[in-house]
Protein backbone atom coordinates (compact mmCIF):
# COMPACT_ATOMS: atom_id res chain seq x y z
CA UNK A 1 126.49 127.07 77.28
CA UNK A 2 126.57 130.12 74.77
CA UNK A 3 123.67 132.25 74.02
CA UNK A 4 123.18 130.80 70.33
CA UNK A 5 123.88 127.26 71.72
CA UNK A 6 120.98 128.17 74.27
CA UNK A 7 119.04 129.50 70.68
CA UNK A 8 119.48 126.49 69.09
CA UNK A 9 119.91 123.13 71.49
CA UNK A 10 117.29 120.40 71.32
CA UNK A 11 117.80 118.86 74.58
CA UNK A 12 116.23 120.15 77.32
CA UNK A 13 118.42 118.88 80.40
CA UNK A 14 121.33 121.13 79.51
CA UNK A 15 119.02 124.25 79.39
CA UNK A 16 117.85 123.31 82.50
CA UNK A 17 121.10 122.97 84.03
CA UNK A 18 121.94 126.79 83.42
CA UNK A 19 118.39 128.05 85.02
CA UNK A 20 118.73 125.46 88.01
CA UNK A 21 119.05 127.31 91.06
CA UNK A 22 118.13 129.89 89.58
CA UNK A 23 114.53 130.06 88.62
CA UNK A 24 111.55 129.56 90.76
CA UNK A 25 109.85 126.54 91.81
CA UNK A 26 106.60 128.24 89.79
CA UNK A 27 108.61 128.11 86.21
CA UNK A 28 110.18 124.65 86.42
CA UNK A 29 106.50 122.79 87.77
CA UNK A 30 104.94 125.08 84.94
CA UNK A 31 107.32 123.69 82.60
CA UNK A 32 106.66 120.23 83.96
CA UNK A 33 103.22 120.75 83.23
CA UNK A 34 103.47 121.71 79.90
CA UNK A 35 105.28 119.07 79.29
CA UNK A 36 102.13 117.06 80.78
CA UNK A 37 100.01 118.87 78.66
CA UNK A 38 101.99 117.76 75.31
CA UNK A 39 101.53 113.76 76.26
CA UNK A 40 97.41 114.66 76.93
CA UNK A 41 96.22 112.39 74.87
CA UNK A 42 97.92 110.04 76.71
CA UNK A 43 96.46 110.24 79.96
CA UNK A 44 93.16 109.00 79.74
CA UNK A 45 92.06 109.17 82.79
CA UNK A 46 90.51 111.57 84.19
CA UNK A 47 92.45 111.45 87.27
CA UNK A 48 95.94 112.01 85.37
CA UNK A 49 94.42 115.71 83.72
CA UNK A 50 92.99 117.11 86.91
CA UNK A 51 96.36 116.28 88.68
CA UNK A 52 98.08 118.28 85.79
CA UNK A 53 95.58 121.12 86.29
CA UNK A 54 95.83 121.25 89.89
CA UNK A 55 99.26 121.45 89.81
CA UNK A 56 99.24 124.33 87.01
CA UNK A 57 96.85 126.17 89.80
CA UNK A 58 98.80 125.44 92.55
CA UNK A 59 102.10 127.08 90.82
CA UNK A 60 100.00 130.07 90.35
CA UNK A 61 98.29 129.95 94.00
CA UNK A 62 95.13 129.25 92.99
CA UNK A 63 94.89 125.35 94.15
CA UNK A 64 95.93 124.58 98.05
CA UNK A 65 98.49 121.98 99.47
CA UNK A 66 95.59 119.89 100.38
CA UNK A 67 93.93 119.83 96.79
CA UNK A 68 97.33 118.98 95.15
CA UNK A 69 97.88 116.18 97.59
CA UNK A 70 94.62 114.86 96.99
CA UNK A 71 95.37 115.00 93.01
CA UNK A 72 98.59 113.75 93.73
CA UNK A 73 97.40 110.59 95.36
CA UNK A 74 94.44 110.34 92.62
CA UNK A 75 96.99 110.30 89.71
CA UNK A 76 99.54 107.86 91.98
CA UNK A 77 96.80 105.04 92.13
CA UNK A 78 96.37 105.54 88.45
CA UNK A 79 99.97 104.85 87.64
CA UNK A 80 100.30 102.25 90.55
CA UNK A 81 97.48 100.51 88.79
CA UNK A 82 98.97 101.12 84.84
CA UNK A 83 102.04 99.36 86.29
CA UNK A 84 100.32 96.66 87.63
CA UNK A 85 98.37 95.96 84.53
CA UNK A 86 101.60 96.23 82.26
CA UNK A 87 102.83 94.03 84.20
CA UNK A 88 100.35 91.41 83.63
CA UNK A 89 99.55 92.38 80.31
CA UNK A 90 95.90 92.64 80.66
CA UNK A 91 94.16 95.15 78.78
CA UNK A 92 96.92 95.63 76.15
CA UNK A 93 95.50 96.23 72.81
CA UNK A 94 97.41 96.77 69.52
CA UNK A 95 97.11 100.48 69.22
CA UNK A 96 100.49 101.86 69.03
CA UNK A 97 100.15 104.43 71.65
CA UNK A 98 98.93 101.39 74.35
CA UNK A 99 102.30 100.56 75.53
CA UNK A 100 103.31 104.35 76.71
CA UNK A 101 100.24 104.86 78.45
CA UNK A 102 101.13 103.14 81.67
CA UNK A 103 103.83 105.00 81.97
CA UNK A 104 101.99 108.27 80.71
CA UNK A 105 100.28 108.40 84.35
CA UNK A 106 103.58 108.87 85.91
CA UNK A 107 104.22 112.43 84.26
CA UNK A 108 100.80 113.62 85.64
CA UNK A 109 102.12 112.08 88.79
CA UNK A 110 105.36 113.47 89.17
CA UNK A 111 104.15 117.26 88.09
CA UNK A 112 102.35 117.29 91.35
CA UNK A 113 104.98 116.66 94.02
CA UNK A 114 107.68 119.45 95.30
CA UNK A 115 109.87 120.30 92.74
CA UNK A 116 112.86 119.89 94.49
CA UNK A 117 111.87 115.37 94.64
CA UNK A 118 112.62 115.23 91.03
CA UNK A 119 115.52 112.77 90.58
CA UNK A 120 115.81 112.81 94.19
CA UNK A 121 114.77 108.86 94.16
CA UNK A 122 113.65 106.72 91.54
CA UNK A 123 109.97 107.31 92.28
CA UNK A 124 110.56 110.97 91.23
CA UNK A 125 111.30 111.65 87.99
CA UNK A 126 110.88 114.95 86.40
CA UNK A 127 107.47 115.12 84.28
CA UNK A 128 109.77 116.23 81.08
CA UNK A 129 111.83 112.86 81.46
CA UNK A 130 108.92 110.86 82.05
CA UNK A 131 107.40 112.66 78.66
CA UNK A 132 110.25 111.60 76.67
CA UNK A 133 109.57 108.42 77.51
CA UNK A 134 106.29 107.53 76.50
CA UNK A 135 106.26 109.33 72.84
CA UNK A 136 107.43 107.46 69.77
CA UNK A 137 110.69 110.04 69.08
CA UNK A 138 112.10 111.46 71.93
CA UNK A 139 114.57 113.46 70.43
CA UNK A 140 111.40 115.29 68.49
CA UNK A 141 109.61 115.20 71.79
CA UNK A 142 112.99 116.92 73.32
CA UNK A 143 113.24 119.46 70.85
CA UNK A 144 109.69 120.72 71.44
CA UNK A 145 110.13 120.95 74.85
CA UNK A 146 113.19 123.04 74.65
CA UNK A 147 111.16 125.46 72.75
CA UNK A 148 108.64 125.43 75.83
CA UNK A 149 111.70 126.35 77.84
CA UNK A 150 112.98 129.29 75.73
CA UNK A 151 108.96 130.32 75.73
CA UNK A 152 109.03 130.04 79.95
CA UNK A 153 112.62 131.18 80.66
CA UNK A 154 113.10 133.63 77.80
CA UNK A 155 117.02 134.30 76.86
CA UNK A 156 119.09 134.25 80.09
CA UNK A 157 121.90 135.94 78.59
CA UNK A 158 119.84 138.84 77.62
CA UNK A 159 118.38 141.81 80.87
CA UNK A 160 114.77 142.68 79.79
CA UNK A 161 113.19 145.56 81.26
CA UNK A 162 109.43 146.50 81.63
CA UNK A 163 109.05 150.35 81.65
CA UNK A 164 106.68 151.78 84.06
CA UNK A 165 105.63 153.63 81.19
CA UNK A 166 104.15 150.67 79.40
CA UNK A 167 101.71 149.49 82.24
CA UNK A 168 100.29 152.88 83.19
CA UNK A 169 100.04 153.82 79.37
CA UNK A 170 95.87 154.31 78.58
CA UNK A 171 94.53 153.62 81.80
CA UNK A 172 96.88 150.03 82.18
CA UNK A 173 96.16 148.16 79.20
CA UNK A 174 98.75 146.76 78.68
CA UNK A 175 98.39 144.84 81.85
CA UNK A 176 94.93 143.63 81.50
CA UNK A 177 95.80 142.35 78.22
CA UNK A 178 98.17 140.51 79.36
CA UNK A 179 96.24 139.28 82.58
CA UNK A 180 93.50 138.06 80.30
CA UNK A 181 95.75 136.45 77.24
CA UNK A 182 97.14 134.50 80.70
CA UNK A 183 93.82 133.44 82.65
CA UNK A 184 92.35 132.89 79.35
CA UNK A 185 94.64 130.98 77.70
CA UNK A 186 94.66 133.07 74.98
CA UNK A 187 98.35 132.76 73.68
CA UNK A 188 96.74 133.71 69.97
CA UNK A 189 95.99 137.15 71.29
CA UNK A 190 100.16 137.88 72.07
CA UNK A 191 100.60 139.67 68.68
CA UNK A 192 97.67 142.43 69.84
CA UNK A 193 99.56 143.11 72.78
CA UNK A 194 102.43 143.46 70.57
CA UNK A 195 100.55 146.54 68.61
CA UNK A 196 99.62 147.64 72.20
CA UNK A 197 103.40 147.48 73.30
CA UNK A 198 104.15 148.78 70.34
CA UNK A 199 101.60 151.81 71.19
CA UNK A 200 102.84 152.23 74.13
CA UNK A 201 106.39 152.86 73.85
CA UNK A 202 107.82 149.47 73.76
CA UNK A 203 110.88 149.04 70.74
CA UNK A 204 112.31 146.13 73.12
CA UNK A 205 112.62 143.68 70.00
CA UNK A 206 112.92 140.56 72.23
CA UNK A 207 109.80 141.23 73.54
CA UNK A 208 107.86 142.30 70.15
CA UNK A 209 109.44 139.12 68.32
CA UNK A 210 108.47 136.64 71.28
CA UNK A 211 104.83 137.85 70.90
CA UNK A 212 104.97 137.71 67.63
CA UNK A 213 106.44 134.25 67.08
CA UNK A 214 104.76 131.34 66.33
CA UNK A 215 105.52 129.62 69.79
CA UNK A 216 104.62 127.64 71.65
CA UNK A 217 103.02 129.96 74.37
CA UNK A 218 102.03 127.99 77.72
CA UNK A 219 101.59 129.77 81.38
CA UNK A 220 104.54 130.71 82.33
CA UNK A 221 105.88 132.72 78.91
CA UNK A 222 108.58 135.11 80.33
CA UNK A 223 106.75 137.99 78.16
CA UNK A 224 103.50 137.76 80.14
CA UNK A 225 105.00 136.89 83.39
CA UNK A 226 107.43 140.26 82.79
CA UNK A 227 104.19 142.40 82.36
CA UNK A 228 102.63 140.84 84.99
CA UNK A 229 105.26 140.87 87.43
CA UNK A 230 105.12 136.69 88.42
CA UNK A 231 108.56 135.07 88.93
C-alpha cells in the first residue's frame, strides 16, 4: 500500500494489514471500540454499552481483567440470547434496524476479549467486521471506519516528532490540554491546542492539520496519544 492509497482507501482490512504487528494491542481494541461506539444505537442493552466502556478503560488501564471478564460475559449472554430469539423470531418488529440488532450484541462482545482471538475462531470476530454487518451500507460504514483508523494510527509512512520544547513550554500546557481534551472527551477542543502548539513552537503541519480537521476524533487519536506519550 502507498501513502496516498493509505490517504484515500475505504476499506479498513487492508489498512489494518500494514499496522498488524505493528501497533499495540491498546490502538487496535480502541479502534474496535470505536467502531462499537458508531453501531450505539444499536445495542440497547445496557449490558452491550458497559462492555464497550469497560473495554475502552481497560485499553487505557483504568478497568481490571476481572471487570472486563465480567462485562465480557454480561454482553455474551446478551448476544447468546439475541441469537436465540432471531432464531425463533420472537420479538421481531418491523423497524428496519430490528434485524441487525441481534447481531449488534456481538460487536460489544467481541471488543472485550484479547485482541489477538479476533478471527482466531468463528466465535471471534473483530468488532469492525461485526459493525459492518449490522448497518444498512457497509461500504459507507467501511469508509467511516477507515477514517477512525487514519484518526488512531495517523500516517505510517510519515516520522512525527514531539519536541521537548512543546510540553515544558508555559509551565506544560500543552500536556494538560491534551490530558483533558482525552479524559474529557473533548475532541472539539483539538483546534485550541492547535493555537497552543502553534504557541509553542510547533510548525509540524501533520499535526496542526489533524487537530484542525473535522475528524472523527475518538481515544486513541495519534495527535493526543503523541503528546501524551501512550502507544
Amino acid at each position: 500500500m502507498t501513502e496516498a492509497a493509505w490517504l484515500a482507501c475505504t476499506d479498513p482490512r487492508p489498512m489494518l494489514e500494514l499496522v498488524r504487528g505493528k501497533a499495540s494491542d491498546r490502538k487496535l481494541r480502541l479502534f474496535g471500540v470505536a467502531c462499537c461506539r458508531r453501531i450505539w444505537q444499536l445495542l440497547s442493552d445496557a449490558r452491550c454499552r458497559q462492555a464497550v466502556e469497560v473495554a475502552e478503560r481497560y485499553a487505557d488501564a483504568q478497568a481490571s481483567q476481572e471487570e472486563l471478564e465480567t462485562a465480557s460475559d454480561a454482553a455474551c449472554a446478551v448476544w447468546d440470547a439475541d441469537m436465540k430469539q432471531s432464531s425463533t423470531g420472537r420479538e421481531k418488529t418491523d423497524e428496519p434496524d430490528d434485524s441487525f440488532r441481534h447481531t449488534a450484541s456481538l460487536a460489544a462482545y467481541n471488543a472485550t476479549v484479547p485482541v489477538g482471538w479476533w478471527g482466531a475462531a468463528p466465535a471471534f470476530v473483530a468488532p469492525y467486521e461485526t459493525a459492518r454487518e449490522v448497518v444498512p451500507d457497509s461500504q459507507v460504514e467501511g469508509a467511516a471506519q477507515c477514517e477512525l483508523i487514519r484518526d488512531i494510527f495517523g500516517n505510517p509512512f510519515r516520522l512525527v516528532f514531539v519536541l521537548a520544547s512543546w510540553l515544558a513550554w508555559n509551565n506544560g500546557t500543552i500536556f494538560k490540554l491534551a490530558q483533558a481534551i482525552y479524559d474529557e472527551r473533548a475532541f472539539d477542543r483539538l483546534p485550541i491546542l492547535a493555537d497552543a502548539l502553534e504557541d509553542a513552537g510547533c510548525d509540524d503541519a501533520e499535526i496542526l492539520d489533524h487537530c484542525r480537521g473535522p475528524g472523527p476524533h475518538v481515544h486513541g487519536c495519534w495527535v493526543l496519544d503523541l503528546l501524551l506519550g501512550k502507544e
